[in-house]
N, C-alpha and C. Protein backbone atom coordinates (compact mmCIF):
# COMPACT_ATOMS: atom_id res chain seq x y z
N UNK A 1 55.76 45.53 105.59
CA UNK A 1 54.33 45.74 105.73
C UNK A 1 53.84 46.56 104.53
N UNK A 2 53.22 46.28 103.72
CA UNK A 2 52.27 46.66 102.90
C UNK A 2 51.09 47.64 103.54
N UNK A 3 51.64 48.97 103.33
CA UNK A 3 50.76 49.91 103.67
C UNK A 3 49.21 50.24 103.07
N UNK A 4 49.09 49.36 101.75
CA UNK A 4 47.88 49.82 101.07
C UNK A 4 46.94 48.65 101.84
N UNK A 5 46.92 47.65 102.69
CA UNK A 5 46.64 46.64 103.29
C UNK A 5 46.31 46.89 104.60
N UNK A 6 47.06 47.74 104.72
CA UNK A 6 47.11 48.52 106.66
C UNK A 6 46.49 49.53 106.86
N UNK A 7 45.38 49.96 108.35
CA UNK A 7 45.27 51.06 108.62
C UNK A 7 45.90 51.13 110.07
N UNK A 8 46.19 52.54 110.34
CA UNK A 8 45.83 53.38 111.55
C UNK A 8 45.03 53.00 112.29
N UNK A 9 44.56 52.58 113.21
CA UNK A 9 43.42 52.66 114.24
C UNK A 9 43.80 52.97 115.47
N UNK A 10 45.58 53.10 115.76
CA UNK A 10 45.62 53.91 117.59
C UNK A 10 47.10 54.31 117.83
N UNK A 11 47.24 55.24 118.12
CA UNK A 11 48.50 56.10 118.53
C UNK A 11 48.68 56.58 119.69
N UNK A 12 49.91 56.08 120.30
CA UNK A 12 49.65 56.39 122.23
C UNK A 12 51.11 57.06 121.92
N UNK A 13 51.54 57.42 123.37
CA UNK A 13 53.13 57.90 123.44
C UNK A 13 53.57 56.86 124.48
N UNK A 14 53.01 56.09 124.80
CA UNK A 14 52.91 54.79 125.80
C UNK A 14 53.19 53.92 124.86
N UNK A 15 53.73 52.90 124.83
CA UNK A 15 54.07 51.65 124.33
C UNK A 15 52.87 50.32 125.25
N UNK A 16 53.26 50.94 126.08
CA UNK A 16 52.32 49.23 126.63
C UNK A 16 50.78 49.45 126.75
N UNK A 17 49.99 50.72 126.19
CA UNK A 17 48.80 50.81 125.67
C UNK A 17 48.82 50.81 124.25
N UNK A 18 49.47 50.75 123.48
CA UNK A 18 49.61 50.08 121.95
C UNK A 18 49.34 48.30 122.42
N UNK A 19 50.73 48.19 123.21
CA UNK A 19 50.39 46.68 122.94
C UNK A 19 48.58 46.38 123.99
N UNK A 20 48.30 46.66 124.99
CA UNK A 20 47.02 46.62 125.36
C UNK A 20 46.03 46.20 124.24
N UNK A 21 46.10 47.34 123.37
CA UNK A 21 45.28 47.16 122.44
C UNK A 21 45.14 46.65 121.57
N UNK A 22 46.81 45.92 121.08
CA UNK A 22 47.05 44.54 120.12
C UNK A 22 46.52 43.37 121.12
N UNK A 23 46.33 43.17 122.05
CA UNK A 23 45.85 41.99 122.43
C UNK A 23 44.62 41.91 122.70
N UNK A 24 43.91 42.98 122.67
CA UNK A 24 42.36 42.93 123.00
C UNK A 24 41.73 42.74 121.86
N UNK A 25 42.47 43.24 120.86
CA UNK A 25 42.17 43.08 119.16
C UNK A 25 42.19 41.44 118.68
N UNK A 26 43.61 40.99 119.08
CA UNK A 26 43.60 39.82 118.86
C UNK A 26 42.63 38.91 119.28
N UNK A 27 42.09 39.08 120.83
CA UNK A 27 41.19 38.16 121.78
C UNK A 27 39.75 38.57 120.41
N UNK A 28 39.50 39.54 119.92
CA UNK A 28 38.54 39.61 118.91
C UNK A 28 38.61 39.43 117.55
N UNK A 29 39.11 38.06 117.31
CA UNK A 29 40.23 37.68 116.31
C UNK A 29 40.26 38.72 115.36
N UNK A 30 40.96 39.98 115.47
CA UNK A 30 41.74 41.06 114.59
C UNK A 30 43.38 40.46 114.46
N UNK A 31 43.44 40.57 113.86
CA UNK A 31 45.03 40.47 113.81
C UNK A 31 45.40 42.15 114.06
N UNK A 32 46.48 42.30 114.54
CA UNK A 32 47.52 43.72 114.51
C UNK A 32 48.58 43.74 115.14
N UNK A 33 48.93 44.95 114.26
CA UNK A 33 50.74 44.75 114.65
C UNK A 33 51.11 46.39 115.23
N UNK A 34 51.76 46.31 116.22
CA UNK A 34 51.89 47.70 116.73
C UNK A 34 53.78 47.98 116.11
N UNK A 35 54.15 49.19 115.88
CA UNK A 35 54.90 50.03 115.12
C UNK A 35 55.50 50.85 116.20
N UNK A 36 56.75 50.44 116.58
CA UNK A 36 57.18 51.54 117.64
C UNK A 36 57.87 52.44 116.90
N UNK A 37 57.45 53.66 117.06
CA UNK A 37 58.48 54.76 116.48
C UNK A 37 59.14 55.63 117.37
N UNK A 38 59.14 55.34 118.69
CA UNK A 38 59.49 56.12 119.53
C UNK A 38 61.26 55.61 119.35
N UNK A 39 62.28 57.22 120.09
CA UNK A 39 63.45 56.80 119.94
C UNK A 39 64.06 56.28 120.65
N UNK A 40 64.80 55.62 120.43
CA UNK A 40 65.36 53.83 121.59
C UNK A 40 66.41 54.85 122.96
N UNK A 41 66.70 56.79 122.30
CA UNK A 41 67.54 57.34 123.50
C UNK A 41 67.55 58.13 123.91
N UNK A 42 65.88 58.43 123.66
CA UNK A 42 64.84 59.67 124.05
C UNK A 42 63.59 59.19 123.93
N UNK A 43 63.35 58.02 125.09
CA UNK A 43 61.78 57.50 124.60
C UNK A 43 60.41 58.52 124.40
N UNK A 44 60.72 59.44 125.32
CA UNK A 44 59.61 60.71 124.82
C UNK A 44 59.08 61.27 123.52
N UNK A 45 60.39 61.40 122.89
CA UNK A 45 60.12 61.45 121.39
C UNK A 45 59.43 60.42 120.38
N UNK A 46 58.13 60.65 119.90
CA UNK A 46 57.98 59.34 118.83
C UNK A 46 56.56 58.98 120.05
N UNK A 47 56.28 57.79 118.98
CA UNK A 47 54.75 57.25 119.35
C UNK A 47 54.64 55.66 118.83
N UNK A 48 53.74 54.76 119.76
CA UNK A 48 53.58 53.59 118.72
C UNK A 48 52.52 53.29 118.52
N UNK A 49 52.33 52.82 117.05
CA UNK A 49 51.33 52.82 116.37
C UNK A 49 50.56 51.54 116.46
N UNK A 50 49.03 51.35 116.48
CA UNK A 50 48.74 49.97 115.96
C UNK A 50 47.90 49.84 114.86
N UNK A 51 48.21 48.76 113.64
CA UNK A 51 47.59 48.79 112.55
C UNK A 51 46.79 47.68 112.48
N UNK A 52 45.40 47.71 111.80
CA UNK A 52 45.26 46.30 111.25
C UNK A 52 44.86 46.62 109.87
N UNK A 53 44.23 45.36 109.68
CA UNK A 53 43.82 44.82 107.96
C UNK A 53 42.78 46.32 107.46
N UNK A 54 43.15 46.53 106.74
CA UNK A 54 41.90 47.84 106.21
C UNK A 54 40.68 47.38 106.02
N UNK A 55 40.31 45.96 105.95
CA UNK A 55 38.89 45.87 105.80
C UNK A 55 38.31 45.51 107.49
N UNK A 56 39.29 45.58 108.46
CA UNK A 56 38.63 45.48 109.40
C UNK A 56 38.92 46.81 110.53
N UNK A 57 38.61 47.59 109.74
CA UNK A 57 38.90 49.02 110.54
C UNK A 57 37.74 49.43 111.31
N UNK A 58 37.44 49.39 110.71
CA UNK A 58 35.86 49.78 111.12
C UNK A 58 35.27 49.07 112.18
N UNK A 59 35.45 47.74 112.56
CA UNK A 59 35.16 47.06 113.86
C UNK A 59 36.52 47.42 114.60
N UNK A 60 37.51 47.42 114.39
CA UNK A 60 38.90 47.54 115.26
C UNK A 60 38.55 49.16 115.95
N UNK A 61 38.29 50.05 115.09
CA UNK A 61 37.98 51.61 116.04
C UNK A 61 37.28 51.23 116.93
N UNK A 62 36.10 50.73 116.40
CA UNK A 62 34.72 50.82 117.31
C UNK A 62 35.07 49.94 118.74
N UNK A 63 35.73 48.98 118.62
CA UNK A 63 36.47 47.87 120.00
C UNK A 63 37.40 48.79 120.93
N UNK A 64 38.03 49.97 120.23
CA UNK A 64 39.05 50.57 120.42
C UNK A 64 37.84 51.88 121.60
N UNK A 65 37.21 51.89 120.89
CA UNK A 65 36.47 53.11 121.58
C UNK A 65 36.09 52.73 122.71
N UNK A 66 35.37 51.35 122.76
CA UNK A 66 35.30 50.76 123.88
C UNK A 66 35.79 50.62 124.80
N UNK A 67 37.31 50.51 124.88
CA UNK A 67 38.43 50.36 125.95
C UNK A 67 38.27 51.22 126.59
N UNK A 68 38.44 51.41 127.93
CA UNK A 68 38.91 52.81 128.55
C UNK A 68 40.57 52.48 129.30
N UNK A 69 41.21 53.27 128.17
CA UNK A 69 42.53 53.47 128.75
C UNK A 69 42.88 54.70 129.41
């Protein structure tokens, strides 16, 4: 992944509200890809991330704000 291409738009310690929010993105044709960094033998530790395209950040927050998770 090409980071100069990617932003940030959501960080949970939950995994299945990352993906939540890759698919609500997608249903608003965003593309994104969520980033698990949590550890595979201490899932507590770590977070997963979801990124999309940097030029569509700015609608991806604002969709994001919308959600209530």
């Amino acid at each position: 992944m090409d980071e100069k291409n990617w932003s940030l738009v959501f960080t949970t310690a939950q995994p299945f509200q990352a993906e939540i929010v890759k698919q609500m993105l997608g249903s608003n044709g965003i593309e994104a890809v969520v980033l698990n960094k949590q550890d595979s033998s201490y899932p507590s530790i770590g977070e997963a991330e979801v990124y999309v395209s940097t030029k569509l950040e700015t609608k991806a927050k604002k969709l994001i704000e919308e959600l209530e998770l």
